[in-house]
Protein backbone atom coordinates (compact mmCIF):
# COMPACT_ATOMS: atom_id res chain seq x y z
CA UNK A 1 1.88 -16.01 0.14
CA UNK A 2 2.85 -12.50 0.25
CA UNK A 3 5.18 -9.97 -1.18
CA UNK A 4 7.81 -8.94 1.79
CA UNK A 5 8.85 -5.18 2.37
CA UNK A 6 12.27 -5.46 3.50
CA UNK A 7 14.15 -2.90 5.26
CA UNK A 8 16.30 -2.36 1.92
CA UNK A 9 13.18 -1.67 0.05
CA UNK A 10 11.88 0.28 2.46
CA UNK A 11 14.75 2.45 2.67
CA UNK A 12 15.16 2.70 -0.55
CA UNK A 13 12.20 4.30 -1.41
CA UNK A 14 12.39 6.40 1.85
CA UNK A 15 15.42 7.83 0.16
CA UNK A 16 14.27 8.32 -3.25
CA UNK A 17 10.41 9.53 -2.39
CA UNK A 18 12.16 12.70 -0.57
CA UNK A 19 15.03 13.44 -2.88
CA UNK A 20 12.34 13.64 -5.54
CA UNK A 21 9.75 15.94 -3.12
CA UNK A 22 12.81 17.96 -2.17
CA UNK A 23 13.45 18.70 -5.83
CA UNK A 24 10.09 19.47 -6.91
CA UNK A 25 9.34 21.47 -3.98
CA UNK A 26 12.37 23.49 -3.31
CA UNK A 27 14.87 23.05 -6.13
CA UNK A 28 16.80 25.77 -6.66
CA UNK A 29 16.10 27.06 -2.80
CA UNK A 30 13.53 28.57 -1.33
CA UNK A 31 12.63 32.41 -1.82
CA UNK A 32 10.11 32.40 0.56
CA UNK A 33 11.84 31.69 3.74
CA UNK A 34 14.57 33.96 2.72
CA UNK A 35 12.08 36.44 4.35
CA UNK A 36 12.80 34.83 7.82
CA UNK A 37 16.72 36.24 9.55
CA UNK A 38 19.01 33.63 8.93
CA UNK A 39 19.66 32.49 12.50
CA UNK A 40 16.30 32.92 13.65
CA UNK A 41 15.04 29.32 15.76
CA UNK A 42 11.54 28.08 16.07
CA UNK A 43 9.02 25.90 17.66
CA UNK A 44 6.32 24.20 15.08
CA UNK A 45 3.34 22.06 15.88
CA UNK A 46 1.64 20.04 13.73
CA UNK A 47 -1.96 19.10 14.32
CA UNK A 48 -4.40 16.71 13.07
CA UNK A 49 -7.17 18.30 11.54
CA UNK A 50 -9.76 15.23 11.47
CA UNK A 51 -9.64 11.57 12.86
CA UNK A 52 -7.14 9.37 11.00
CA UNK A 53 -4.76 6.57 11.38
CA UNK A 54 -1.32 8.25 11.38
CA UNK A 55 1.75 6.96 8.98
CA UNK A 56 4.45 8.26 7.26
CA UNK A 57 6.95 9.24 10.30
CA UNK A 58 9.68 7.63 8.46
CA UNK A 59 9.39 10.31 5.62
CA UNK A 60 8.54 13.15 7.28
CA UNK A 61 11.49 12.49 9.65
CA UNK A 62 13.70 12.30 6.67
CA UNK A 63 12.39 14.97 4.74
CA UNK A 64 13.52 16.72 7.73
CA UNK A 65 16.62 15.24 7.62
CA UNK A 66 17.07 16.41 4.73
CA UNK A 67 15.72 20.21 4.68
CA UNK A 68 16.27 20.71 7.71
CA UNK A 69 19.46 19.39 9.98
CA UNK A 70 19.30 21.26 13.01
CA UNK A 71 15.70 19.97 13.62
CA UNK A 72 14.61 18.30 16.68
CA UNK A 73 11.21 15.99 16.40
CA UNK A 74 9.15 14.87 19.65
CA UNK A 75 6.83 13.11 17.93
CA UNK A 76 3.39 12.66 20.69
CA UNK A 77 1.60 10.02 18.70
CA UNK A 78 3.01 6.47 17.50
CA UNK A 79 2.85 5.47 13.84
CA UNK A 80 -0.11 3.09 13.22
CA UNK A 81 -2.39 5.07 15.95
CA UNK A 82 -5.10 6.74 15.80
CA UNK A 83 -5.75 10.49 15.89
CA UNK A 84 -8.37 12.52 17.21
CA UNK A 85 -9.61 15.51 15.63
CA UNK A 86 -7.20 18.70 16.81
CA UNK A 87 -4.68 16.79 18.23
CA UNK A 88 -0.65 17.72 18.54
CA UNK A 89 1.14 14.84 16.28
CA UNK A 90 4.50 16.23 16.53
CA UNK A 91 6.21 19.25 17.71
CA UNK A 92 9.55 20.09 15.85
CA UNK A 93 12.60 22.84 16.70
CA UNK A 94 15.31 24.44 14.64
CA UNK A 95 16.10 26.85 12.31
CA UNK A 96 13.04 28.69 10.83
CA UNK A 97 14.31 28.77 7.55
CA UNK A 98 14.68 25.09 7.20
CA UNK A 99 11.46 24.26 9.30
CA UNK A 100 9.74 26.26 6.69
CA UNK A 101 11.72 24.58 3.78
CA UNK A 102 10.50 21.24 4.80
CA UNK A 103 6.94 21.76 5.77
CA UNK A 104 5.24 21.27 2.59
CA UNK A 105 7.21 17.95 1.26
CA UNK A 106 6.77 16.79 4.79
CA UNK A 107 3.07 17.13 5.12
CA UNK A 108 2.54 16.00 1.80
CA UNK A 109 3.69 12.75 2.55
CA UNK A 110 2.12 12.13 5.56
CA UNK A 111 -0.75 13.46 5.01
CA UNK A 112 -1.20 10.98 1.42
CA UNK A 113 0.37 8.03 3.94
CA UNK A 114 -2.27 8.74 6.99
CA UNK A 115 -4.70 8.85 4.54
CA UNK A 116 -3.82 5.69 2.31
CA UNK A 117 -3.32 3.83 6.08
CA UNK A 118 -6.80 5.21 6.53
CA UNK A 119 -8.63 3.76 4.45
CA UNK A 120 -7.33 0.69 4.89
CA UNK A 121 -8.20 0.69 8.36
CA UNK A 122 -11.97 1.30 7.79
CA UNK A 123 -11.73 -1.82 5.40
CA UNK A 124 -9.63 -4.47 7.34
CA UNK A 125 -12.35 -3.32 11.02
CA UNK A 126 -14.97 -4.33 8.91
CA UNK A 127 -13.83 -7.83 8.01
CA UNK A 128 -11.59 -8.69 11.69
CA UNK A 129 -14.01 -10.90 12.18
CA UNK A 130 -13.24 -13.35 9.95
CA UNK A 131 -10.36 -15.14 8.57
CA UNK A 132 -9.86 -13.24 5.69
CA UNK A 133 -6.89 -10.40 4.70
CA UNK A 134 -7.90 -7.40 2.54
CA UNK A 135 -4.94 -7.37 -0.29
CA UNK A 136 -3.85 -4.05 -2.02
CA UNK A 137 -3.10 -3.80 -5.66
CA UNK A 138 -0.60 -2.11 -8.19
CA UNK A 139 -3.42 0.29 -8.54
CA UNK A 140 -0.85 2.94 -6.54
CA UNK A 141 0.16 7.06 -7.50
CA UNK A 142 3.39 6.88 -10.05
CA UNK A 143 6.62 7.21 -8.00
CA UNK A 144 5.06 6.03 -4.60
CA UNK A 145 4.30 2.43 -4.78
CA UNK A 146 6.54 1.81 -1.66
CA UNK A 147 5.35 4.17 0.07
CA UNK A 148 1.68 3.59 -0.16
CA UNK A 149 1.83 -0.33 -0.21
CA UNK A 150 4.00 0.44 3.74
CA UNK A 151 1.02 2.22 4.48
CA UNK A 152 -1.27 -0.73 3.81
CA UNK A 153 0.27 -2.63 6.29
CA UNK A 154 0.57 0.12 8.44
CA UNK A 155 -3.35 -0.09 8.51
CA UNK A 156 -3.86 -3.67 9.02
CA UNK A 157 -3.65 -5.06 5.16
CA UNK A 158 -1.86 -7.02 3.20
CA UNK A 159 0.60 -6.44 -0.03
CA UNK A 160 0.26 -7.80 -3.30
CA UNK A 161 2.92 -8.21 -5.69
CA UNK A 162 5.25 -4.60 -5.75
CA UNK A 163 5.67 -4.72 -9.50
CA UNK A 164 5.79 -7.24 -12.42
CA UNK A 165 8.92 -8.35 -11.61
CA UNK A 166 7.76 -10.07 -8.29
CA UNK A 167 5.21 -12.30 -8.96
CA UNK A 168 3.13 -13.82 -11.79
CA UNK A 169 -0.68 -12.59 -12.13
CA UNK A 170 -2.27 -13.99 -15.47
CA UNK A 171 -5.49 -12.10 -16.07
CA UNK A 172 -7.67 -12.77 -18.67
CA UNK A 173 -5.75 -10.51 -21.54
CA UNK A 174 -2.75 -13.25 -20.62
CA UNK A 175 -5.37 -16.63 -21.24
CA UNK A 176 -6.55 -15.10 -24.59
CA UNK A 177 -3.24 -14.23 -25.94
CA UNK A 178 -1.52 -17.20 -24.32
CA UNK A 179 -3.61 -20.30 -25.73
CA UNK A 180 -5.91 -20.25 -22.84
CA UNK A 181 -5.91 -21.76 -19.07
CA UNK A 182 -3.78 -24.82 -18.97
CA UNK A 183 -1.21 -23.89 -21.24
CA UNK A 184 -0.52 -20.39 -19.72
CA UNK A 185 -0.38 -22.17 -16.11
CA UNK A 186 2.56 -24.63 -17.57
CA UNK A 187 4.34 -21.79 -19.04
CA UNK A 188 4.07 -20.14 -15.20
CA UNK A 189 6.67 -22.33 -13.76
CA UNK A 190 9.11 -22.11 -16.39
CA UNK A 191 9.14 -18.68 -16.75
CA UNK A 192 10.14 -17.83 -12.97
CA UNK A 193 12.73 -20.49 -13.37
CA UNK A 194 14.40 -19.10 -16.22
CA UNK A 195 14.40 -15.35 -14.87
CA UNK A 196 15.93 -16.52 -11.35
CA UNK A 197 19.71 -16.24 -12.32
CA UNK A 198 19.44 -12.32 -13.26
CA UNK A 199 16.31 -11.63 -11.12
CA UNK A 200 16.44 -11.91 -6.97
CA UNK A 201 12.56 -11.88 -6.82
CA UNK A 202 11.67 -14.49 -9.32
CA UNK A 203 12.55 -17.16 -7.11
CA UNK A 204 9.96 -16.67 -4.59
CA UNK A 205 7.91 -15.38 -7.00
CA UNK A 206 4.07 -16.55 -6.57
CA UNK A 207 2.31 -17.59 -9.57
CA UNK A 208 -1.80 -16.66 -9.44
CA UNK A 209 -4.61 -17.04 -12.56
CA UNK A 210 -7.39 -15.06 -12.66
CA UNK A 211 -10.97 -16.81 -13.41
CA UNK A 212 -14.49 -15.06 -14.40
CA UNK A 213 -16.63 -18.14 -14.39
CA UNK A 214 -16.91 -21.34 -12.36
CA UNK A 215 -15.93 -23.55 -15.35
CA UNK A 216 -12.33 -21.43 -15.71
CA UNK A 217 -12.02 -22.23 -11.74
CA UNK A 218 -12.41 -26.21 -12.45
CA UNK A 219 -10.23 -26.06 -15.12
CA UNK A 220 -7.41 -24.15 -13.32
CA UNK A 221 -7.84 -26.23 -10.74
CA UNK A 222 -7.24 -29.19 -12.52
CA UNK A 223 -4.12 -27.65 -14.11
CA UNK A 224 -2.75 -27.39 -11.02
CA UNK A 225 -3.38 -23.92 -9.69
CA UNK A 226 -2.72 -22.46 -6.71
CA UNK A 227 -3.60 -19.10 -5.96
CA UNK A 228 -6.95 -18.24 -8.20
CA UNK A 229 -8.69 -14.94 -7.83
CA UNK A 230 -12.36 -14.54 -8.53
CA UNK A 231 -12.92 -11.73 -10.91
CA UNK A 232 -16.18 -9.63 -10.46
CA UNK A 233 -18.12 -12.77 -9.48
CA UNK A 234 -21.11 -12.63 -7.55
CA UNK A 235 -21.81 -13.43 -3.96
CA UNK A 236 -23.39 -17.39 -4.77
CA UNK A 237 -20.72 -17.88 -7.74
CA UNK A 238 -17.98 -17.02 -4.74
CA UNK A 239 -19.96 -19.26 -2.36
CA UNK A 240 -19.89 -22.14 -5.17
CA UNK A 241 -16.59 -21.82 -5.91
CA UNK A 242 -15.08 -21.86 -2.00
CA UNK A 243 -17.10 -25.20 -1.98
CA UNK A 244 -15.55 -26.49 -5.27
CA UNK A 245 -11.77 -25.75 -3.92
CA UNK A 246 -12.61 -27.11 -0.57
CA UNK A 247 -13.56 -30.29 -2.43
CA UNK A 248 -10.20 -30.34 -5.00
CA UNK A 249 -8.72 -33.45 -4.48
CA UNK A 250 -5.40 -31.81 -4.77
CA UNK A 251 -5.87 -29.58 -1.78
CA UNK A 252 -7.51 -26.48 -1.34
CA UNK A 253 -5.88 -23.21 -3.31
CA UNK A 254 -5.72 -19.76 -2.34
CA UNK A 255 -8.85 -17.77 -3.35
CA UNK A 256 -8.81 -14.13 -3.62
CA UNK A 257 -12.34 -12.50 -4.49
CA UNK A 258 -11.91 -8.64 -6.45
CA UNK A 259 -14.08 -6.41 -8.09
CA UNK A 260 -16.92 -3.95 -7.10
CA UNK A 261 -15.48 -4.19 -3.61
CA UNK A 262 -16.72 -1.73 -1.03
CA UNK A 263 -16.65 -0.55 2.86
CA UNK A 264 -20.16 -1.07 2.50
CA UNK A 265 -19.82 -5.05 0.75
CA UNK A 266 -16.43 -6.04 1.89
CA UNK A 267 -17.78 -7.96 5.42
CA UNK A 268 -20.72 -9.70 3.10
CA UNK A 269 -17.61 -11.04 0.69
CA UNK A 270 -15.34 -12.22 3.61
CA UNK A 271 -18.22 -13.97 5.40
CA UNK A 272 -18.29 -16.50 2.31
CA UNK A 273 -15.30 -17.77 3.39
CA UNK A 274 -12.46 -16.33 0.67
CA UNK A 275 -8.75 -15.79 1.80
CA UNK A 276 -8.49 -12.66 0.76
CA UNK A 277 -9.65 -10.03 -0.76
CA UNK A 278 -8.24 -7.49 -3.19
CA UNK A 279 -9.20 -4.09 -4.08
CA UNK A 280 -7.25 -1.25 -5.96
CA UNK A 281 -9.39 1.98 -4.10
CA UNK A 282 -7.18 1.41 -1.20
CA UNK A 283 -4.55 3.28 -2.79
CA UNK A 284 -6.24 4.76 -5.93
CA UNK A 285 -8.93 6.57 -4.14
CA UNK A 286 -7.11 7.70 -1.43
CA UNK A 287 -8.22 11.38 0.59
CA UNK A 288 -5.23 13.13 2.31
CA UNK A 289 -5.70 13.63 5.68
CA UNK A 290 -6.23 17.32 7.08
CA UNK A 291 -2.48 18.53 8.78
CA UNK A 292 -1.89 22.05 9.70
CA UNK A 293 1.80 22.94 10.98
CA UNK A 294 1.90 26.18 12.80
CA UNK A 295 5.27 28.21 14.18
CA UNK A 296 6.39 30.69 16.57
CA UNK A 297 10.03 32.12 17.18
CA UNK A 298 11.99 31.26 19.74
């Protein structure tokens, strides 16, 4: 089970991420580039400063769009690939004034995108050889969920729920507050059913509990759960637990393992057999990759 990025999604929040970096960045217009003769054309490169996985083209390419319409992009390396240190990532023509108007919202986003897709890289490598998916979170920088949850998949993981509208995640705050295990899992069902005439996503909604202790995972398992993720447990509670839900007589659920996770642990947690496994620095702790963009007149 897995939350789906359509195109109109994806789109959308193309449109929206650059309208809102175009307004922060340029509003009113640029001063700056006033300095530049208003017909004046130009040639800029921009070059990768450090090994990364690149992402973003779709918002750089718009941001240019956008800033600047008489731009032409050859872009050298393909979204998804990997780039070596001082390499040319895209060369772009056109006005200099608008080059130079779009620079800095362009770079911006690719260079939090590259970075997000990145990390995520580093992760999912370190687990390919096993079964299991690394999962991102709603753990993502205000205004760019989209955009950074794209570039999960862009490096080889796997998207959560995009927001609370989309799928049903009872964490512990839920059970206490809720009357505990069984009855928040029968209240799961009837909740997505009610919200499905006024809400598109509640319908395919997924439904998944959160346990801290083996005894929680028998007794969501016997209420009927499907999808159970394995809060900060350790290495033989995880190891117990796979064997308890390979043993359900009602059929094996989804596990997801979270907490503590590291590049350094992750392999250790996917060898114990999990489906997946979640964890909220691949977009919270993200480091931007190192762009430069550099222009001459032509």
């Amino acid at each position: 089970m897995q939350a789906e990025l359509t195109e109109q999604r994806l789109s959308a929040a193309i449109t929206n991420d650059v309208r809102a970096a175009l307004i922060e960045d340029v509003g009113a217009g640029d001063l700056t580039a006033q300095l530049v003769p208003i017909y004046a054309m130009a040639k800029a490169t921009v070059i990768s400063r450090e090994v990364a996985v690149l992402c973003g083209q779709p918002w750089f390419n718009h941001v240019f769009a956008q800033a600047a319409p008489s731009a032409v992009l050859e872009w050298h390396v393909a979204e998804g690939a990997l780039m070596s240190e001082n390499q040319t990532i895209v060369t772009i023509t056109g006005n200099a004034r608008e080059l130079l108007t779009a620079e800095r919202a362009a770079l911006n986003l690719l260079q939090l995108l590259s970075g997000t897709a990145t990390t995520v890289r580093r992760f999912a490598d370190a687990i390919a050889h096993t079964a299991t998916k690394m999962v991102d979170s709603r753990k993502t920088i205000p205004g760019l969920r989209v955009a950074q949850k794209y570039a999960v998949t862009v490096g080889g993981g796997v998207n959560h729920r995009f927001a609370l509208y989309d799928g049903i995640l009872i964490k512990e705050n839920h059970i206490a507050t809720a009357g505990g295990i069984d009855a928040v899992l029968a209240q799961a069902q009837a909740i997505k059913d009610a919200a499905a005439p006024t809400n598109p996503y509640a319908a395919a909604a997924f439904v998944m509990i959160e346990v801290e202790t083996i005894t929680q995972l028998k007794t969501a398992l016997a209420a009927g759960a499907t999808m159970i993720l394995l809060d900060n447990m350790n290495h033989a509670q995880i190891s117990e637990a796979v064997q308890i839900n390979q043993q359900h007589h009602a059929g094996a659920a989804i596990l997801e393992a979270s907490g503590n996770v590291t590049l350094e642990n992750v392999a250790s947690y996917a060898q114990l057999g999990v489906d997946r496994i979640s964890s909220g620095s691949l977009t919270k702790h993200v480091r931007a990759i190192d762009f430069s963009m550099r222009m001459s007149k032509i």
